[in-house]
N, C-alpha and C. Protein backbone atom coordinates (compact mmCIF):
# COMPACT_ATOMS: atom_id res chain seq x y z
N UNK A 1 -82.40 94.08 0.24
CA UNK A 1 -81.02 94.17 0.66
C UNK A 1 -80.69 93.10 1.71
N UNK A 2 -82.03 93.13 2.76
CA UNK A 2 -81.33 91.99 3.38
C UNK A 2 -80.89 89.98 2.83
N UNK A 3 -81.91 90.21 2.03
CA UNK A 3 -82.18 88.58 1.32
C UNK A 3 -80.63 89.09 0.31
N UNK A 4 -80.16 89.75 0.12
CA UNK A 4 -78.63 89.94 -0.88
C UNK A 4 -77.46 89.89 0.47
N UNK A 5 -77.67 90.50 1.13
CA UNK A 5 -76.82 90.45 2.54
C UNK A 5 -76.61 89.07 3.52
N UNK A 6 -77.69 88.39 3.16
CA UNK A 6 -77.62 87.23 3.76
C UNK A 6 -76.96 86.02 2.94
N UNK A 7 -77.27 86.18 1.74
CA UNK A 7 -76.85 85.54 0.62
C UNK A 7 -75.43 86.21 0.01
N UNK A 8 -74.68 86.56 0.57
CA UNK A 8 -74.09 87.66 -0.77
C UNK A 8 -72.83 86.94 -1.19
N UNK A 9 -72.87 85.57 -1.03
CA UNK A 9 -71.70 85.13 -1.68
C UNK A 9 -72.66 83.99 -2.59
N UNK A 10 -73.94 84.26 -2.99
CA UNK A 10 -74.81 83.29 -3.62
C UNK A 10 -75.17 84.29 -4.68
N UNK A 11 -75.68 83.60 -6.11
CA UNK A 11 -76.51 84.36 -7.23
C UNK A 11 -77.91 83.45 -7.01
N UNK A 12 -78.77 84.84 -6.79
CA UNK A 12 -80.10 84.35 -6.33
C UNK A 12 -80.88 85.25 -7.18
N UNK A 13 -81.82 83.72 -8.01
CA UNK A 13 -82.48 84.28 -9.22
C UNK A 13 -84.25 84.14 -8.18
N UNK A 14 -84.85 85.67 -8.52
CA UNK A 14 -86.53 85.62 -8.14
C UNK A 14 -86.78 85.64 -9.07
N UNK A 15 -88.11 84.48 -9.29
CA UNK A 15 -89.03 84.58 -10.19
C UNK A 15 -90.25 84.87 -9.94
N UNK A 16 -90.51 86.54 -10.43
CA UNK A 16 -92.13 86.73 -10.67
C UNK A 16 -92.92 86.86 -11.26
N UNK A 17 -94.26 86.63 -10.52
CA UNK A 17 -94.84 86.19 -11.50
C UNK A 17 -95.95 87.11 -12.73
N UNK A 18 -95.56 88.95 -12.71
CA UNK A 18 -95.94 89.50 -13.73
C UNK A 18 -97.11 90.70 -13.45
N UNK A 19 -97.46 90.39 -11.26
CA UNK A 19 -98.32 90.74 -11.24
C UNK A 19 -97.88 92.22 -10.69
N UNK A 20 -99.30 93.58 -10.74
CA UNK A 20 -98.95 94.88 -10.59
C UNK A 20 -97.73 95.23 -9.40
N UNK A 21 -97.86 94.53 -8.88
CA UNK A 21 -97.36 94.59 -7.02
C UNK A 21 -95.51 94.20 -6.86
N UNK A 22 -95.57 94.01 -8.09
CA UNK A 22 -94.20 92.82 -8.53
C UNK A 22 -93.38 94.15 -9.10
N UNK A 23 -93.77 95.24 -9.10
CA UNK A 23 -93.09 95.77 -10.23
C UNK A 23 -93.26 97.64 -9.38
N UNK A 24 -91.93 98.35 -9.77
CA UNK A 24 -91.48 98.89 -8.98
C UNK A 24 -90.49 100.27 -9.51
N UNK A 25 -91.00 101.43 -9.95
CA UNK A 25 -90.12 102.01 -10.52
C UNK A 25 -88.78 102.43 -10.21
N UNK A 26 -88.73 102.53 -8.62
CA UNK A 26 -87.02 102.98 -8.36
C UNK A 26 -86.51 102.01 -7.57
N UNK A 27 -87.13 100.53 -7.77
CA UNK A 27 -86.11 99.44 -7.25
C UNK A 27 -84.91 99.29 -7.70
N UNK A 28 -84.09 99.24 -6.56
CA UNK A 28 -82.40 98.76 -7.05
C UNK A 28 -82.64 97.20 -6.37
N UNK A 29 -82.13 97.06 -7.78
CA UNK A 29 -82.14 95.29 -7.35
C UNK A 29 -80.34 95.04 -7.19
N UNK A 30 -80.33 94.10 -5.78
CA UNK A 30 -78.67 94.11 -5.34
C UNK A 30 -77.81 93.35 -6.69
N UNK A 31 -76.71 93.28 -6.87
CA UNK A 31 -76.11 92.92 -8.02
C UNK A 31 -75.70 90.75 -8.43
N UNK A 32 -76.10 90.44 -6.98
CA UNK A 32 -76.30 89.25 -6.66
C UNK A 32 -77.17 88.59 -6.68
N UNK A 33 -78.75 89.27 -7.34
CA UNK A 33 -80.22 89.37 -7.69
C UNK A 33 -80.46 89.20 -8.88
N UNK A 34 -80.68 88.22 -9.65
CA UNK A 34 -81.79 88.49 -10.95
C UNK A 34 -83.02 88.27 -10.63
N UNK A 35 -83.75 89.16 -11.16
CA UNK A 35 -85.16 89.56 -11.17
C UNK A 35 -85.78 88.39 -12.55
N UNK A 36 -86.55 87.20 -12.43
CA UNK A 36 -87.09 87.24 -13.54
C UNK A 36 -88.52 86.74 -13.83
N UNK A 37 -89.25 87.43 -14.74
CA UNK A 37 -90.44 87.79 -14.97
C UNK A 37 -90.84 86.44 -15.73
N UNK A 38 -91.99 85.90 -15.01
CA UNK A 38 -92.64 84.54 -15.84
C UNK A 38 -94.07 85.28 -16.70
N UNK A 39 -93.69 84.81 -17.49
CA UNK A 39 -95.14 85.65 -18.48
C UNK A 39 -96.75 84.95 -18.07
N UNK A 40 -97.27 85.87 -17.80
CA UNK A 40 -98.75 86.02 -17.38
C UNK A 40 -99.66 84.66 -17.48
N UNK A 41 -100.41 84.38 -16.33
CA UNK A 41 -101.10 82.93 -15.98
C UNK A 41 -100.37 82.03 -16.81
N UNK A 42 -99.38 81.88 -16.15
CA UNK A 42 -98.22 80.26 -16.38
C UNK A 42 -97.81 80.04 -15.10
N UNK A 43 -99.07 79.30 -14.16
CA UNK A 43 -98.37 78.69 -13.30
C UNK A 43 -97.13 77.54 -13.10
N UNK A 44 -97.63 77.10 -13.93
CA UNK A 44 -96.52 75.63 -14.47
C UNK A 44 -95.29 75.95 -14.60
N UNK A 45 -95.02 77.59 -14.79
CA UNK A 45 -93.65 77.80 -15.06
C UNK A 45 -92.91 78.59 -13.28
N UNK A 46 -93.79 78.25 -12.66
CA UNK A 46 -93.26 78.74 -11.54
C UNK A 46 -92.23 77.53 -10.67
N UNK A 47 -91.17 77.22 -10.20
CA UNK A 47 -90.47 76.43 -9.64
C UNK A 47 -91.21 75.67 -8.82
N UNK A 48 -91.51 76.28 -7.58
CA UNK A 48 -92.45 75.48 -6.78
C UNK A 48 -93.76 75.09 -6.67
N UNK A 49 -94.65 75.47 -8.18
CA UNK A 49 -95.23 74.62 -8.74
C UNK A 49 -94.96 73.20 -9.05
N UNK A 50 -93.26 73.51 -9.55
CA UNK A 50 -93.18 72.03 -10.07
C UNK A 50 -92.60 71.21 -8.97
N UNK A 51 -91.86 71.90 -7.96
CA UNK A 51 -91.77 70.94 -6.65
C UNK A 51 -92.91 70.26 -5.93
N UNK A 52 -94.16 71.03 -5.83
CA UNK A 52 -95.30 70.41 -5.17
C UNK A 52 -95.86 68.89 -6.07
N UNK A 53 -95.83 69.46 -7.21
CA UNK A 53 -96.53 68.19 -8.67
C UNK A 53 -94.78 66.71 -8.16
N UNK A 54 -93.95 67.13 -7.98
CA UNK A 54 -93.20 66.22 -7.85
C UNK A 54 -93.44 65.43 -6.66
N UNK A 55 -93.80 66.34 -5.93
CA UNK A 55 -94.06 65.59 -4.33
C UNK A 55 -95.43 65.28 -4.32
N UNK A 56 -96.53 65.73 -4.64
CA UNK A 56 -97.70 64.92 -4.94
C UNK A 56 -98.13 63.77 -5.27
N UNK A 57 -97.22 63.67 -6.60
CA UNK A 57 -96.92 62.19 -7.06
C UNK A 57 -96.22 61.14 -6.71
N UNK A 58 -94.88 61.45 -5.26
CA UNK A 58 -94.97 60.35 -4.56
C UNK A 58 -95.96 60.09 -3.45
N UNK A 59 -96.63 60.71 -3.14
CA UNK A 59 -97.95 61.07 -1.81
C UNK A 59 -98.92 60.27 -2.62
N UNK A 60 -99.14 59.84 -4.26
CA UNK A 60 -100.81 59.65 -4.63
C UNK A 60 -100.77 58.22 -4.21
N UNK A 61 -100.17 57.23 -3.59
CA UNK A 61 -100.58 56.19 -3.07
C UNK A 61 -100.05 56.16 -2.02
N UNK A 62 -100.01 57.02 -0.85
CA UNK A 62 -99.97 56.64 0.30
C UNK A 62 -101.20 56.92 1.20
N UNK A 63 -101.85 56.31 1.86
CA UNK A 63 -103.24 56.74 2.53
C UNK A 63 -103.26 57.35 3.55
N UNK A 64 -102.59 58.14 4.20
CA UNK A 64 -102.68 58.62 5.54
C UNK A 64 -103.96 58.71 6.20
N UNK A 65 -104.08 58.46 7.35
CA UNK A 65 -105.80 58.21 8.11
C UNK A 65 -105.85 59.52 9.06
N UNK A 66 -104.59 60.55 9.02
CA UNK A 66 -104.57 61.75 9.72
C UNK A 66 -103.61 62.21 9.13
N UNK A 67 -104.10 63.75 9.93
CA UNK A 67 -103.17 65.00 9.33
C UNK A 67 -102.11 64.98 9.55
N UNK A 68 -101.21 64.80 11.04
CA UNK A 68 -100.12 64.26 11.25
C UNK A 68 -99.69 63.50 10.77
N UNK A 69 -99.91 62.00 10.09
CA UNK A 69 -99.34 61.07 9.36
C UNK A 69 -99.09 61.94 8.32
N UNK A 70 -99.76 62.45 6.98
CA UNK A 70 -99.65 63.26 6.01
C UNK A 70 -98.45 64.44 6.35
N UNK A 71 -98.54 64.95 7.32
CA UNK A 71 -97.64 65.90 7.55
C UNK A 71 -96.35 65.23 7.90
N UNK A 72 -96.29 64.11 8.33
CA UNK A 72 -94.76 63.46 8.23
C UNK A 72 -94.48 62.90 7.21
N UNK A 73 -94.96 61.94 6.44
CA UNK A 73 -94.46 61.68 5.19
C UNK A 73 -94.67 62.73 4.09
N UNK A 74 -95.04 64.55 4.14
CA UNK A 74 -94.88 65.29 3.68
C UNK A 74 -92.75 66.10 4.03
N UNK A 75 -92.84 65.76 5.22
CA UNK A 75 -91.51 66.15 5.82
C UNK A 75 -90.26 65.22 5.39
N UNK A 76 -91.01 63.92 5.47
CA UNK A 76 -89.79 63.07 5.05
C UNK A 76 -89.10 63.37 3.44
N UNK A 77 -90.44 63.41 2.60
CA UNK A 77 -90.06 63.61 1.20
C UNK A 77 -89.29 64.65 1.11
N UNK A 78 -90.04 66.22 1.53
CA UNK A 78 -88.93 67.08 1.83
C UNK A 78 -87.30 67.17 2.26
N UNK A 79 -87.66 66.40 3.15
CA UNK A 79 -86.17 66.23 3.64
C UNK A 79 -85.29 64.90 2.70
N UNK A 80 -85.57 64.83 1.99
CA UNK A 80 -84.98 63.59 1.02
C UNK A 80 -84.73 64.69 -0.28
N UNK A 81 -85.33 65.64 -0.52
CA UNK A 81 -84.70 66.72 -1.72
C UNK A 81 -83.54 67.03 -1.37
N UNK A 82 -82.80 66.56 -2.16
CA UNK A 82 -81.29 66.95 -2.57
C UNK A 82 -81.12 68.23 -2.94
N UNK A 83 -79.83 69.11 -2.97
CA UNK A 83 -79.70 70.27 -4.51
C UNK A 83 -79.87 69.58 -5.46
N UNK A 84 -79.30 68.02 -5.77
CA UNK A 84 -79.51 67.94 -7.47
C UNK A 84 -81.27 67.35 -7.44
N UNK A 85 -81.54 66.72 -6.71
CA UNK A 85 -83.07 66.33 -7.50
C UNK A 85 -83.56 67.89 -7.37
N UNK A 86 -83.58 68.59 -6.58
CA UNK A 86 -84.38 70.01 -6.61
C UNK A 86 -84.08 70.73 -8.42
N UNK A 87 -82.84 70.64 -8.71
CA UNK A 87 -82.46 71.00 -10.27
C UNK A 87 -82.66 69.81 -11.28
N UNK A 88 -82.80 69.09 -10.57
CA UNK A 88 -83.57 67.87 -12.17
C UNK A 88 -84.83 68.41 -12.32
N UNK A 89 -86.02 69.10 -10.84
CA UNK A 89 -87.26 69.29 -11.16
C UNK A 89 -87.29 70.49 -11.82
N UNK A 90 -86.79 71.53 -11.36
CA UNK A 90 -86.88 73.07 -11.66
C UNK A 90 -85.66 73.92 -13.08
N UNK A 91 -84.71 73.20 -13.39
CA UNK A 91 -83.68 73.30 -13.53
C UNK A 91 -84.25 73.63 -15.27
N UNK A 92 -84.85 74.64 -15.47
CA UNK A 92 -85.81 74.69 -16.42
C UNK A 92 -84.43 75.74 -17.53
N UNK A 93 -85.08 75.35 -18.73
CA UNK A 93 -84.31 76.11 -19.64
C UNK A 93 -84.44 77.66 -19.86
N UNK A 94 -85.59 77.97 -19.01
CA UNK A 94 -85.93 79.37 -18.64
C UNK A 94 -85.07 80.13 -17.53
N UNK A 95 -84.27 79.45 -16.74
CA UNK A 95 -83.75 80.25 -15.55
C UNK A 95 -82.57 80.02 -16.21
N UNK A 96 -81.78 79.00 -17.10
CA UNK A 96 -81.04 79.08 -17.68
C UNK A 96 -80.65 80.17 -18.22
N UNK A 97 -81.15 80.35 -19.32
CA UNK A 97 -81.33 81.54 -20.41
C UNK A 97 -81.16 82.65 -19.49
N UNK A 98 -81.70 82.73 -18.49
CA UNK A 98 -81.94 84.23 -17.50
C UNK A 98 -80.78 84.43 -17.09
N UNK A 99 -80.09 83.28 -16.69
CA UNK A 99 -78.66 83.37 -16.27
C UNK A 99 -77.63 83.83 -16.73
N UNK A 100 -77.60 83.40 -18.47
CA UNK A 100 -76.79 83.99 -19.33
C UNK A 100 -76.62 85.48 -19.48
N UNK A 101 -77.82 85.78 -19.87
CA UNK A 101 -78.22 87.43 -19.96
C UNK A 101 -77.85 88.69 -19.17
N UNK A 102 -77.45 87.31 -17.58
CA UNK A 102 -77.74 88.42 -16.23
C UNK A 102 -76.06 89.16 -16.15
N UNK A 103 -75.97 90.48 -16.02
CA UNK A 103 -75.01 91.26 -16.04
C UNK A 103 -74.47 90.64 -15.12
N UNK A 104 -73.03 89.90 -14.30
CA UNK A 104 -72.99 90.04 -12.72
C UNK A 104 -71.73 90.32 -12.70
C-alpha cells in the first residue's frame, strides 16, 4: 500500500520472479499494481538483469585501478540513463502484453 500511495498517480508493473515467497493467498494488490510473474529460472527476463548487461558493456574497456574509480564511472553511466534508453533496454514485449491484459 505504501509503494501504491506513493506512486498513486503512476501504473507500476512488479515483476516476479515465481519464487514460494512471491506468492500470497489474501494479497490485495492496489489497483495501480500489476503483479507479473516471469516463468521459472529466466533470469534474462528480469529488467534489471538487462540494465546491469547494458552497463557492463560500457564498463568492459575501462580499467579502473580502484574501487572508487569503478564506483564513479559506475554512477556516471547511471546517471546518463534516461526514461527512454531505460525502455529501449527493458521495454520488453512481455511487460507489454502484461499491460494490455491489466484490468485498471
Amino acid at each position: 500500500n505504501l509503494v501504491s500511495q506513493t506512486f498513486k498517480d503512476d501504473l507500476l508493473i512488479i515483476q516476479l520472479d515465481n519464487g514460494r515467497f512471491h506468492k500470497a493467498k489474501r494479497l490485495k494488490v492496489p489497483d495501480n499494481i500489476v503483479l507479473m510473474f516471469q516463468p521459472p529460472h529466466c533470469p534474462e527476463l528480469n529488467p534489471i538483469e538487462q540494465v546491469w548487461q547494458y552497463l557492463k558493456r560500457r564498463l568492459r574497456w575501462s580499467l579502473p585501478t580502484t574501487l572508487d574509480q569503478l564506483r564513479q564511472q559506475v554512477k556516471e553511466r547511471l546517471d546518463a540513463l534516461t526514461p527512454e534508453v531505460i525502455f529501449s533496454i527493458v521495454g520488453r514485449r512481455s511487460i507489454l502484453d502484461a499491460l494490455s491484459v491489466a484490468e485498471l
